[in-house]
N, C-alpha and C. Protein backbone atom coordinates (compact mmCIF):
# COMPACT_ATOMS: atom_id res chain seq x y z
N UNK A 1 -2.94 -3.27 24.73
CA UNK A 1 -2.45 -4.19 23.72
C UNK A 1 -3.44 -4.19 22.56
N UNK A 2 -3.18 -4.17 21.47
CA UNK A 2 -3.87 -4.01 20.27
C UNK A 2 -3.93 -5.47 19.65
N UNK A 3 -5.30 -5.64 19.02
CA UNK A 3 -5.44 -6.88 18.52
C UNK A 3 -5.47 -7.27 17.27
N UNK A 4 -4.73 -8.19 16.62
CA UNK A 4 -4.85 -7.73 15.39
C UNK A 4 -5.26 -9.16 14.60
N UNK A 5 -6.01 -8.91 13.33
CA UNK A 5 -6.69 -10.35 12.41
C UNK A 5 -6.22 -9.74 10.79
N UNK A 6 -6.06 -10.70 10.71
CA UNK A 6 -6.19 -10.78 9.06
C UNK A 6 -7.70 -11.68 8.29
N UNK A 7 -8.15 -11.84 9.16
CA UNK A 7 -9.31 -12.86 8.72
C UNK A 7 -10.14 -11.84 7.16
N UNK A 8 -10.48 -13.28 6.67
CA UNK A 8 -10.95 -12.78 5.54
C UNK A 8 -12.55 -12.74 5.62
N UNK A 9 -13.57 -11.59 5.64
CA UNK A 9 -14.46 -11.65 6.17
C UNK A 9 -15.69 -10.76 5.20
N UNK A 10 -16.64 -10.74 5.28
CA UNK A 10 -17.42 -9.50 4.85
C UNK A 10 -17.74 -8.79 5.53
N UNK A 11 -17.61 -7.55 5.89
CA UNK A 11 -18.24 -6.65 7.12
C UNK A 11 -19.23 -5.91 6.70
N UNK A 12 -20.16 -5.68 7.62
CA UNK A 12 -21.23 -4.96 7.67
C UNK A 12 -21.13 -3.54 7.22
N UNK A 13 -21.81 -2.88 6.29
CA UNK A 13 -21.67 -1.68 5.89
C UNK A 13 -22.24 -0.62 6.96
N UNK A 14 -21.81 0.36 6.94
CA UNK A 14 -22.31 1.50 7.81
C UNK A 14 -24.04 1.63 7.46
N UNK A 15 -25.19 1.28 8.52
CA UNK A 15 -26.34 1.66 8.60
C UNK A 15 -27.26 0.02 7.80
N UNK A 16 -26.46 -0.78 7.58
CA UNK A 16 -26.64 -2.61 6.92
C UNK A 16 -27.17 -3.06 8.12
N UNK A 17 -28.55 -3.54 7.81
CA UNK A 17 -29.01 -4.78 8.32
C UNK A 17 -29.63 -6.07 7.98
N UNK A 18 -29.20 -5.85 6.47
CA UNK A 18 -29.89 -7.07 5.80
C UNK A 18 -29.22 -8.01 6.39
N UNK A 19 -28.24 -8.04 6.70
CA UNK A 19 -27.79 -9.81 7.27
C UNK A 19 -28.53 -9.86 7.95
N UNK A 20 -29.22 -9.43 8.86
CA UNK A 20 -30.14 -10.09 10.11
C UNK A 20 -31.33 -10.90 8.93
N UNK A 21 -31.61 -10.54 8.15
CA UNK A 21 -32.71 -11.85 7.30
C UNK A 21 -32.26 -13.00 6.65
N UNK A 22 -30.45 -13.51 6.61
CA UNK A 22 -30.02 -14.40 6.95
C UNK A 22 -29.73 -15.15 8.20
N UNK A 23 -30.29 -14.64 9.23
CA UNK A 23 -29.88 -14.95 10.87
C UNK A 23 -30.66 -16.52 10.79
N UNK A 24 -30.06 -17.24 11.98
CA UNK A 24 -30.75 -18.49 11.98
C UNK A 24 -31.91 -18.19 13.28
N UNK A 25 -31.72 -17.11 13.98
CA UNK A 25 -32.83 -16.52 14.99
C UNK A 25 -34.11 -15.97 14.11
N UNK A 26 -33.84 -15.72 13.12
CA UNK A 26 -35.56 -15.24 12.69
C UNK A 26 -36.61 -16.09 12.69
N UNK A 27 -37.50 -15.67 12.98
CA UNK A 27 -38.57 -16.75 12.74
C UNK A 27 -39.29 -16.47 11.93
N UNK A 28 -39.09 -18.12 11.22
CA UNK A 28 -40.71 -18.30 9.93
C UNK A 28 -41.28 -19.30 10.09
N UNK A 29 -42.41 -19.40 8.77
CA UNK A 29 -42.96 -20.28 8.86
C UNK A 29 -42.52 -21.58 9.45
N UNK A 30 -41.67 -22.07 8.31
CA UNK A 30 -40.49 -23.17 8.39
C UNK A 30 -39.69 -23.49 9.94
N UNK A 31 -39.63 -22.24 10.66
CA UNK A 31 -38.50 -22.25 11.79
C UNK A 31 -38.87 -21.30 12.57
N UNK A 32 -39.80 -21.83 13.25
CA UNK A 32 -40.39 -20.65 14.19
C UNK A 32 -39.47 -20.82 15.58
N UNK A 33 -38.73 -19.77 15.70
CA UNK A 33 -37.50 -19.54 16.84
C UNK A 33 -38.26 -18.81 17.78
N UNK A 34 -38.29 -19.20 19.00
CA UNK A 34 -38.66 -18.35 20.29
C UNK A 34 -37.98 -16.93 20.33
N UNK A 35 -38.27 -15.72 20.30
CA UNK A 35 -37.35 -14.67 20.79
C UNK A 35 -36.75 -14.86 21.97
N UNK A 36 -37.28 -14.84 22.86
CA UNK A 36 -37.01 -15.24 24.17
C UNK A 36 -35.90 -16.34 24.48
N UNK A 37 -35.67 -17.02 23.59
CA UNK A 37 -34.48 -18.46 23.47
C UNK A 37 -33.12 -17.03 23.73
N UNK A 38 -33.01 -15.98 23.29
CA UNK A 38 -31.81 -15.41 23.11
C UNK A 38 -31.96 -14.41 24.35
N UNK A 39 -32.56 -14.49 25.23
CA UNK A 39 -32.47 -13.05 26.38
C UNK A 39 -33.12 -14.18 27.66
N UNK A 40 -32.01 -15.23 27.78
CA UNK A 40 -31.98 -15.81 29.04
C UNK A 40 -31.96 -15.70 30.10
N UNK A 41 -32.44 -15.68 31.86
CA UNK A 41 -31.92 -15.29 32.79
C UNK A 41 -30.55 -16.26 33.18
N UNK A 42 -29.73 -15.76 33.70
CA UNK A 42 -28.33 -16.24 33.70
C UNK A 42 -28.65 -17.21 34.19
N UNK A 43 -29.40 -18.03 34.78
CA UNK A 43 -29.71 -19.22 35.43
C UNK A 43 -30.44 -20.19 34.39
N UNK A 44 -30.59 -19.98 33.55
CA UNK A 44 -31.29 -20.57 32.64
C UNK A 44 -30.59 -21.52 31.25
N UNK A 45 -29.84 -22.37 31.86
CA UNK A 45 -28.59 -22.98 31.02
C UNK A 45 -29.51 -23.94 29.78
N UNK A 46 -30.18 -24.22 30.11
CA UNK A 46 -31.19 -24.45 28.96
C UNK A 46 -31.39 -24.09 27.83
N UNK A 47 -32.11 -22.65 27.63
CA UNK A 47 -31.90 -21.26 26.99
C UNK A 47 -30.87 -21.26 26.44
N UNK A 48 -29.72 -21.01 27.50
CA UNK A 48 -28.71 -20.12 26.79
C UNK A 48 -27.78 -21.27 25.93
N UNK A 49 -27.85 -22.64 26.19
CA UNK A 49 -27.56 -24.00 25.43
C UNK A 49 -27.81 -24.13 24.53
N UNK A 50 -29.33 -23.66 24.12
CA UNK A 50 -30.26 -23.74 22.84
C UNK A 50 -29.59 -22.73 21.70
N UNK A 51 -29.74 -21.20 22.41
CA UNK A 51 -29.11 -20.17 22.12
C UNK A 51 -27.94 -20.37 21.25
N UNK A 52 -26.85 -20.96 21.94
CA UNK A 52 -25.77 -20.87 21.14
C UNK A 52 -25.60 -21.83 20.11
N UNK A 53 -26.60 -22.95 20.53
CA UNK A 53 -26.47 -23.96 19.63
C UNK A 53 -27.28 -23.31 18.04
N UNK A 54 -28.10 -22.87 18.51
CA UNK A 54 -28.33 -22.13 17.36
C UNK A 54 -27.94 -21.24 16.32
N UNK A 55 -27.12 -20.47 17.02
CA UNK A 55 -25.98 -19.59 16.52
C UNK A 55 -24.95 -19.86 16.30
N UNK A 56 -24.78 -21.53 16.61
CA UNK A 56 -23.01 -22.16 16.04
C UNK A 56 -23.50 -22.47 14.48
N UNK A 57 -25.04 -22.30 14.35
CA UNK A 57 -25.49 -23.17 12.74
C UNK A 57 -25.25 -21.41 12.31
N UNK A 58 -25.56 -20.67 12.37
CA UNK A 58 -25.80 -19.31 11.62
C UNK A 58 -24.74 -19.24 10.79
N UNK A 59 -25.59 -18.26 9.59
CA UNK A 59 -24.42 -17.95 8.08
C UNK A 59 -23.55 -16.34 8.66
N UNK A 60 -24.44 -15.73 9.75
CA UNK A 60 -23.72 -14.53 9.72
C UNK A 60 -23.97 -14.23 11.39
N UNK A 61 -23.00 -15.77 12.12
CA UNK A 61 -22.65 -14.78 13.30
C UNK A 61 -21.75 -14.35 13.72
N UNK A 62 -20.59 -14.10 12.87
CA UNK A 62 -19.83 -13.03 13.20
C UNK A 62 -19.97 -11.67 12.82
N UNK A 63 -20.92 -11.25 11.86
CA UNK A 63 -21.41 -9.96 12.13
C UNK A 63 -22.54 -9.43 12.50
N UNK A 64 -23.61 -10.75 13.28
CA UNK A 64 -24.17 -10.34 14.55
C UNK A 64 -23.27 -9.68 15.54
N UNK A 65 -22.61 -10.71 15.75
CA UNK A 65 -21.25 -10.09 17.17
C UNK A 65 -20.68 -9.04 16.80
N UNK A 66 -20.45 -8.64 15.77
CA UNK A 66 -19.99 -7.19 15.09
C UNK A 66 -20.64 -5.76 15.49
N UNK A 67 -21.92 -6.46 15.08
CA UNK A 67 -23.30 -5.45 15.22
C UNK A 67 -23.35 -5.21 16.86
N UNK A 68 -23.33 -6.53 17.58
CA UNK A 68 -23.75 -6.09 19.02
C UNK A 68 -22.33 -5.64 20.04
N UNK A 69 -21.29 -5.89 19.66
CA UNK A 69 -20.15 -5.14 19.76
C UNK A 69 -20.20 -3.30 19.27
N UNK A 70 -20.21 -2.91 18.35
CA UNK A 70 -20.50 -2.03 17.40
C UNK A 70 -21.49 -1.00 17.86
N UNK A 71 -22.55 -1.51 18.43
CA UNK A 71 -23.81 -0.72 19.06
C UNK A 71 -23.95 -1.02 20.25
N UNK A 72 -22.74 -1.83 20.78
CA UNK A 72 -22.81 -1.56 22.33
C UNK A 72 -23.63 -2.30 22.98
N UNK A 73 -24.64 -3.23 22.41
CA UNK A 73 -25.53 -3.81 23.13
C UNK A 73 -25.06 -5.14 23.82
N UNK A 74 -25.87 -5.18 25.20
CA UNK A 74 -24.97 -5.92 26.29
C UNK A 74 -26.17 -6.79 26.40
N UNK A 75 -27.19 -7.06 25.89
CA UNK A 75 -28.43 -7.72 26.53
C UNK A 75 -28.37 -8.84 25.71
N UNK A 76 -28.70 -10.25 25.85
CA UNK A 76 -28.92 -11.14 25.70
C UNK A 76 -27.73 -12.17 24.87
N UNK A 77 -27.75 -13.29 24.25
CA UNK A 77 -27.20 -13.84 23.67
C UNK A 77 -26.92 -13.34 21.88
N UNK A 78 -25.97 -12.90 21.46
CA UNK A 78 -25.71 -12.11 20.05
C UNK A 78 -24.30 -12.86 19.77
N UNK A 79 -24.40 -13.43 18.31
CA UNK A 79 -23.05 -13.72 17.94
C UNK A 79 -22.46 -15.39 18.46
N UNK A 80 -23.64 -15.62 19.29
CA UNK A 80 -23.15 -17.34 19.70
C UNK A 80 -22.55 -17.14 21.42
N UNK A 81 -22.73 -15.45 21.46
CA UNK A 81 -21.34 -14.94 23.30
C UNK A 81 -22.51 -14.89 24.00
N UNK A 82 -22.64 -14.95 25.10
CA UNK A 82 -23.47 -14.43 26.35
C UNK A 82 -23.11 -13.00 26.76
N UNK A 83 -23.59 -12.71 27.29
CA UNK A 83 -23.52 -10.81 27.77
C UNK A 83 -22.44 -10.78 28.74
N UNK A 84 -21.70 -12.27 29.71
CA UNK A 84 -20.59 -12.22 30.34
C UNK A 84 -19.79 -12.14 29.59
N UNK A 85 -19.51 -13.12 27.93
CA UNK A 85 -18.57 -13.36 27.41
C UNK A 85 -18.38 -12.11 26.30
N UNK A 86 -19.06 -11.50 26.03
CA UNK A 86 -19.13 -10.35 25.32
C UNK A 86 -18.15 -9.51 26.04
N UNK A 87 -18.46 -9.18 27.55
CA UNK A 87 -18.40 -7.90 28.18
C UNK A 87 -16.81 -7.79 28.09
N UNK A 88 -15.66 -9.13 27.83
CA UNK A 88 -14.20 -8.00 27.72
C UNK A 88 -13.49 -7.84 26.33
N UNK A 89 -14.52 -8.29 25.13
CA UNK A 89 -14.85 -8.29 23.88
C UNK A 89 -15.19 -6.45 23.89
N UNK A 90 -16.11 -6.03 24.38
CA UNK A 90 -16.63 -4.76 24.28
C UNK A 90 -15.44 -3.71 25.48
N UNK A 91 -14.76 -4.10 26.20
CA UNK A 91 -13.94 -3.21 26.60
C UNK A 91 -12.70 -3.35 25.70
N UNK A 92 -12.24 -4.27 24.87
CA UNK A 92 -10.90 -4.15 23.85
C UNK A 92 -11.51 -3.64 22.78
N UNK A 93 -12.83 -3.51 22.30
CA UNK A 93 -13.10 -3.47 20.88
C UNK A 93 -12.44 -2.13 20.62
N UNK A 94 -12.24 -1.03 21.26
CA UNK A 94 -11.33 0.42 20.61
C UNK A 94 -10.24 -0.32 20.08
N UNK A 95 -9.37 -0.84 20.77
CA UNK A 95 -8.02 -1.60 20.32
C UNK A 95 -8.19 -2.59 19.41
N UNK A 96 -9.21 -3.19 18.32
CA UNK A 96 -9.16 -3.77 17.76
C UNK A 96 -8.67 -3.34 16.36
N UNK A 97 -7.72 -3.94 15.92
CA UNK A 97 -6.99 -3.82 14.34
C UNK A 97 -7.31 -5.13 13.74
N UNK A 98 -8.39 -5.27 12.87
CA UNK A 98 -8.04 -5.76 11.78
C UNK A 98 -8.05 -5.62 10.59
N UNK A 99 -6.98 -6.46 9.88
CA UNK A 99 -6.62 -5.44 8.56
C UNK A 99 -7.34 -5.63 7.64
N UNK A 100 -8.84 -6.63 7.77
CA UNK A 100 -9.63 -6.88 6.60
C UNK A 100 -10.19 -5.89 6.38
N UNK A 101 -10.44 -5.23 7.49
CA UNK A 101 -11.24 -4.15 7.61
C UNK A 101 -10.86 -2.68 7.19
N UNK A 102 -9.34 -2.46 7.42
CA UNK A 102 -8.90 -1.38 6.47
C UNK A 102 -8.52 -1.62 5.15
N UNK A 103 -8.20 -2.96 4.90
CA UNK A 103 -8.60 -3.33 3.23
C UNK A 103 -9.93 -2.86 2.47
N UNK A 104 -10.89 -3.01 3.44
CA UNK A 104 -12.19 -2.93 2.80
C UNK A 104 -12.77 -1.22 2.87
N UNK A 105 -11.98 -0.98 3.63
CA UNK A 105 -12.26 0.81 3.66
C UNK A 105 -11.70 1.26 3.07
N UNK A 106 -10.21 0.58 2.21
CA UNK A 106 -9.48 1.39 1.19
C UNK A 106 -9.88 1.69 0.26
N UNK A 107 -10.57 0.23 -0.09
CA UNK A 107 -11.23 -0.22 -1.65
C UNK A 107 -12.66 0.06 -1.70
N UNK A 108 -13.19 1.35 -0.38
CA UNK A 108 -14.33 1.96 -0.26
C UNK A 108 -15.58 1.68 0.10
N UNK A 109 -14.88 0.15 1.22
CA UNK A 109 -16.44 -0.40 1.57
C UNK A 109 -16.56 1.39 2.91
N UNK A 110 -18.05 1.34 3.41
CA UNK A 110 -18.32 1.53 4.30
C UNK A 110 -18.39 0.84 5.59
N UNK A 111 -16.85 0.33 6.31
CA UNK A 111 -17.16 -0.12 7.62
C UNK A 111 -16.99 0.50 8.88
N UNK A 112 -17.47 -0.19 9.68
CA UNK A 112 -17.54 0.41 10.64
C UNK A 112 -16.31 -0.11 11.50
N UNK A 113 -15.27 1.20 11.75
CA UNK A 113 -13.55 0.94 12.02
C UNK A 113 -13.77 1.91 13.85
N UNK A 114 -12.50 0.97 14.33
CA UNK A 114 -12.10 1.54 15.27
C UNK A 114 -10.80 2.65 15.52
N UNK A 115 -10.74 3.04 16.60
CA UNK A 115 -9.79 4.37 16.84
C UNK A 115 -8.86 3.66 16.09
N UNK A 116 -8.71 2.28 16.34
CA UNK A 116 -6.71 1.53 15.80
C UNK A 116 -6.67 1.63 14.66
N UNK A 117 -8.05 0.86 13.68
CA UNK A 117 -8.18 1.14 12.47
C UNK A 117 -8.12 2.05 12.04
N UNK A 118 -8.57 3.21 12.33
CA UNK A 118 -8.77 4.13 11.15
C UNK A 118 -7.37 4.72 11.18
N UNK A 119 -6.79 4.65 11.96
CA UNK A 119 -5.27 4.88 12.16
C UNK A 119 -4.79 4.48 11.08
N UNK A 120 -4.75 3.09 11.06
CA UNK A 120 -4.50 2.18 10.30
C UNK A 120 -4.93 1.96 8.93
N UNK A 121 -5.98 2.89 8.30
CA UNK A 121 -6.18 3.54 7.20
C UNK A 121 -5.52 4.51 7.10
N UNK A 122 -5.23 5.34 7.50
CA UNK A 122 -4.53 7.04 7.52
C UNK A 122 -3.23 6.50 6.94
N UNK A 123 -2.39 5.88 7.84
CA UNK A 123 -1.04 5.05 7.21
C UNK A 123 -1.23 4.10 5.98
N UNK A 124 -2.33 3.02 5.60
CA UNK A 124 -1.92 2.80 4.25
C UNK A 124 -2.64 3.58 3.66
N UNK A 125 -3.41 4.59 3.84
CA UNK A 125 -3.52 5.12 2.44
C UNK A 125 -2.35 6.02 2.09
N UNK A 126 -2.08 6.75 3.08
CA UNK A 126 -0.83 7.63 3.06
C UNK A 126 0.13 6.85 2.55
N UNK A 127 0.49 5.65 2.89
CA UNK A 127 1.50 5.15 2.14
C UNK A 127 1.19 4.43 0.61
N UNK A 128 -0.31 4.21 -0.13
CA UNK A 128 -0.41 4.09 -0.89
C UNK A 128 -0.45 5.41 -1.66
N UNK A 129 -0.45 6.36 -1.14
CA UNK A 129 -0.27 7.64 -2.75
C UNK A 129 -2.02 7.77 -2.26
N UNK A 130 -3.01 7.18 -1.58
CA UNK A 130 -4.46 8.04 -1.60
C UNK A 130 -4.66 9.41 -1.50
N UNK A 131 -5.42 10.33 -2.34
CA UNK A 131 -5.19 11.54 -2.47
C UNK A 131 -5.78 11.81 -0.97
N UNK A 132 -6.21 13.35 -0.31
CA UNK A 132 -6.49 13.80 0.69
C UNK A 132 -8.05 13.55 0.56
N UNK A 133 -8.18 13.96 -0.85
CA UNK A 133 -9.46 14.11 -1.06
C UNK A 133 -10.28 12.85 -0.92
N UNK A 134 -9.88 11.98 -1.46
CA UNK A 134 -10.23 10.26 -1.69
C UNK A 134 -10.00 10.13 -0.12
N UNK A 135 -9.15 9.99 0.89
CA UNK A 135 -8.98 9.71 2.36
C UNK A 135 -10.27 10.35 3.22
N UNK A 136 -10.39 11.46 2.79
CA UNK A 136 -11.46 12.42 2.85
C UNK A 136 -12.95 11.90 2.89
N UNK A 137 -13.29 11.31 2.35
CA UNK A 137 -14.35 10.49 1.56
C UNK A 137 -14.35 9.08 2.40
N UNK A 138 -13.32 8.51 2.45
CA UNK A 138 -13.29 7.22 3.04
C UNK A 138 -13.88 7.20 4.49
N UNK A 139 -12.79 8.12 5.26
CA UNK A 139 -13.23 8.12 6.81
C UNK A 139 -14.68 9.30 6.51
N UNK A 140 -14.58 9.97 6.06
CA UNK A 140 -15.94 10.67 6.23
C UNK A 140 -15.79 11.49 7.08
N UNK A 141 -14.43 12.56 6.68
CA UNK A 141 -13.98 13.74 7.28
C UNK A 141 -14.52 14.57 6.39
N UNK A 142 -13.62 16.23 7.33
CA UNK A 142 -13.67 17.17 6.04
C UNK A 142 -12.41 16.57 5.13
N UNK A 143 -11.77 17.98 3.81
CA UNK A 143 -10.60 17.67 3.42
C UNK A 143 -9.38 18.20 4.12
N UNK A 144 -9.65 19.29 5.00
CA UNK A 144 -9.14 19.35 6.00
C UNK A 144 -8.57 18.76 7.33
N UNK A 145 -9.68 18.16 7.74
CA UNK A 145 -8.71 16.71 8.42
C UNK A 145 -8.15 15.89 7.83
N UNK A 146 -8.61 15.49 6.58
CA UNK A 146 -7.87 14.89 6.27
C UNK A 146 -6.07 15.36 5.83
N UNK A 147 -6.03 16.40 5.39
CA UNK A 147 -4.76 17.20 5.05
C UNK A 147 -3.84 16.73 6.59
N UNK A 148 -4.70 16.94 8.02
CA UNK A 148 -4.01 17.42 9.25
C UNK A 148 -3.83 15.64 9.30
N UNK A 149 -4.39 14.71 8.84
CA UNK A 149 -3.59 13.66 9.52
C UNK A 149 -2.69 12.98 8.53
N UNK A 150 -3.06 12.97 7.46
CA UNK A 150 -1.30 13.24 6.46
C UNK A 150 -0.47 14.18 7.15
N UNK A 151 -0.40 14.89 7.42
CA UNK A 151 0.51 15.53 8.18
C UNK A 151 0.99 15.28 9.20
N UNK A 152 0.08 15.11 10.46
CA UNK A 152 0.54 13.81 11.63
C UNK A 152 1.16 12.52 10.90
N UNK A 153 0.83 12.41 10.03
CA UNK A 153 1.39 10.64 9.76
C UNK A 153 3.01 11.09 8.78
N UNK A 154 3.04 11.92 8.04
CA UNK A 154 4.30 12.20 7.21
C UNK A 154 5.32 12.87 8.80
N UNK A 155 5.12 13.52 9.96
CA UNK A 155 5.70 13.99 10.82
C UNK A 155 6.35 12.77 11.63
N UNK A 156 5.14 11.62 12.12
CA UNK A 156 5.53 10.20 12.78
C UNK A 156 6.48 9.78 12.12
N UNK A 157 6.20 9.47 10.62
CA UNK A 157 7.21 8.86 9.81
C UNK A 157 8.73 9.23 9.76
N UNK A 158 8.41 10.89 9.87
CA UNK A 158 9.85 11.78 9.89
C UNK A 158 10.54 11.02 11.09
N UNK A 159 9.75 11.55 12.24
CA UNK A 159 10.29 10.80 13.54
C UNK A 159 11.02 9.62 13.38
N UNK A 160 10.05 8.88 13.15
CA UNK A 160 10.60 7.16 13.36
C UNK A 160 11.82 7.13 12.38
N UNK A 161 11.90 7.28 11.34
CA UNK A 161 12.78 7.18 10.22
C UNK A 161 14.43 8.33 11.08
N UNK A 162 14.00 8.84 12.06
CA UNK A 162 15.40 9.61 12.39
C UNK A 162 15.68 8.71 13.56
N UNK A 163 14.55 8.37 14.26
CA UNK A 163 15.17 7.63 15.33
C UNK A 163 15.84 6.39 14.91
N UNK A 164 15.37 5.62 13.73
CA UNK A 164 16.44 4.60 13.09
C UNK A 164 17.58 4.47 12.54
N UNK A 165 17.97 6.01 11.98
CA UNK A 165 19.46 6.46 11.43
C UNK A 165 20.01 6.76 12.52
N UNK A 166 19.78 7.35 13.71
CA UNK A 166 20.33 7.50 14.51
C UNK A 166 21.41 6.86 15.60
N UNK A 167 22.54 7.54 15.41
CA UNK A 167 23.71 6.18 16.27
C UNK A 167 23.82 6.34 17.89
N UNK A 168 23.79 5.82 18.78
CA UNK A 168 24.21 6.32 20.19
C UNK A 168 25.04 6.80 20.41
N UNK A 169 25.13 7.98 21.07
CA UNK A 169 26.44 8.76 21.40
C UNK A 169 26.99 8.20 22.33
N UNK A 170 28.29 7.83 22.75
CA UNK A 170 29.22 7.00 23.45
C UNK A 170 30.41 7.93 23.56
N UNK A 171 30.34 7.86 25.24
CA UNK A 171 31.90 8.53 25.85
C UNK A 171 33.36 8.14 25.54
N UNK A 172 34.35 8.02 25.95
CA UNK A 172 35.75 7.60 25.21
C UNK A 172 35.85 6.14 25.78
N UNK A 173 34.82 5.56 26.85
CA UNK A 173 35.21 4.43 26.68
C UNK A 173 34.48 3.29 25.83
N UNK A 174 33.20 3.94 25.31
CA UNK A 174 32.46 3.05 24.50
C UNK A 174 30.88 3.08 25.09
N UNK A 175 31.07 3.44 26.33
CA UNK A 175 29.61 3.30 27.03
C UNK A 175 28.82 4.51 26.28
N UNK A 176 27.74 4.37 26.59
CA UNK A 176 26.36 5.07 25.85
C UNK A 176 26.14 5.94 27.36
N UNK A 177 26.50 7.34 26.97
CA UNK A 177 26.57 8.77 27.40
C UNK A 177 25.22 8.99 27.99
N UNK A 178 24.87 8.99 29.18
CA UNK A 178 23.63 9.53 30.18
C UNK A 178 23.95 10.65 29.81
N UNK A 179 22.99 11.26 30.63
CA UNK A 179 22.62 12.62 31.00
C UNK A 179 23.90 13.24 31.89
N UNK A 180 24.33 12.27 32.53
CA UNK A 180 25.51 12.98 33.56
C UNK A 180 26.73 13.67 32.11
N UNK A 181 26.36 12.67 31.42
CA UNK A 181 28.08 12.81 30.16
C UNK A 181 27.67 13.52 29.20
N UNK A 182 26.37 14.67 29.71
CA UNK A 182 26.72 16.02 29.19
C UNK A 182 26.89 17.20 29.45
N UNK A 183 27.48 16.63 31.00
CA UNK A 183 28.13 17.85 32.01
C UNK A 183 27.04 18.55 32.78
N UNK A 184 25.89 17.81 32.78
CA UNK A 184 24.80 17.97 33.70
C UNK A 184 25.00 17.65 35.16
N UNK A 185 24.30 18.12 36.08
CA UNK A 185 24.34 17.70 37.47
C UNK A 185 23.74 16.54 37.34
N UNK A 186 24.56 15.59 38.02
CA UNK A 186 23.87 14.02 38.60
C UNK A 186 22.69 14.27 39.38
């Protein structure tokens, strides 16, 4: 099942880590944060209380959780989740569609997209008129792949668009013709 958001968001650019010097986990002068507050032993409800409470104040924890989704990392408290609540977050994240995110790859941010997404770029750019070359550039193919999945995507389209004109063939009494009612063996 594929998941899908429209949320309106800023995402992290490919190889971006300045948000982490907006994090409410850094420590300064002003706010000296334990490291250790965020890599709790699971028994440690204390910690991991503090933890999130800390990260419900943060300006950017949803693309902490991005980042530790994104790079896979399973260790400690990231994003406000625990490493339990993460873990079926990180088995859907391939299936994640959201469309802020191929908005922002159209209009040439660098994000970081999944298998659904970039799908999901291929089709609107293809359906916006994006040249091969410009698609090219976006996902950070050759122009050659890019050519081959305009082509997968103008072929799907062919498909789908015939399977919708298409009427059911029906025997003389009205019923919709199996396989037997084309003189095939049952």
């Amino acid at each position: 099942m594929t998941t899908r958001t429209n949320s309106p968001a800023r995402h992290r650019s490919l190889g971006d880590h300045t948000w982490q010097d907006q994090a409410v986990c850094q420590s300064t002068e002003y706010n000296p944060v334990d490291p250790e507050t965020f890599f709790p032993k699971p028994d440690e409800t204390d910690k991991i209380a503090t933890a999130k409470s800390l990260c419900r104040q943060c300006p950017v924890r949803q693309t902490c959780l991005d980042a530790a989704l994104e790079g896979g990392d399973t260790d400690g408290i990231r994003g406000g989740m625990t490493e339990e609540e993460r873990r079926p977050l990180h088995e859907r994240l391939a299936h994640r569609l959201d469309y802020s995110r191929v908005n922002a790859t159209i209009a040439g941010r660098d994000v970081h997209l999944t298998k659904a997404e970039r799908r999901a770029v291929v089709h609107a750019a293809y359906r916006h008129g994006v040249t091969e070359q410009r698609l090219a550039t976006l996902l950070k193919v050759t122009e050659e792949h890019a050519q081959k999945l305009y082509r997968e995507t103008r072929r799907a389209l062919r498909n789908l668009n015939l399977d919708t004109q298409s009427t059911p063939l029906a025997g003389s009494d009205g019923e919709r013709l199996g396989r037997d009612g084309f003189g095939t063996a049952a």
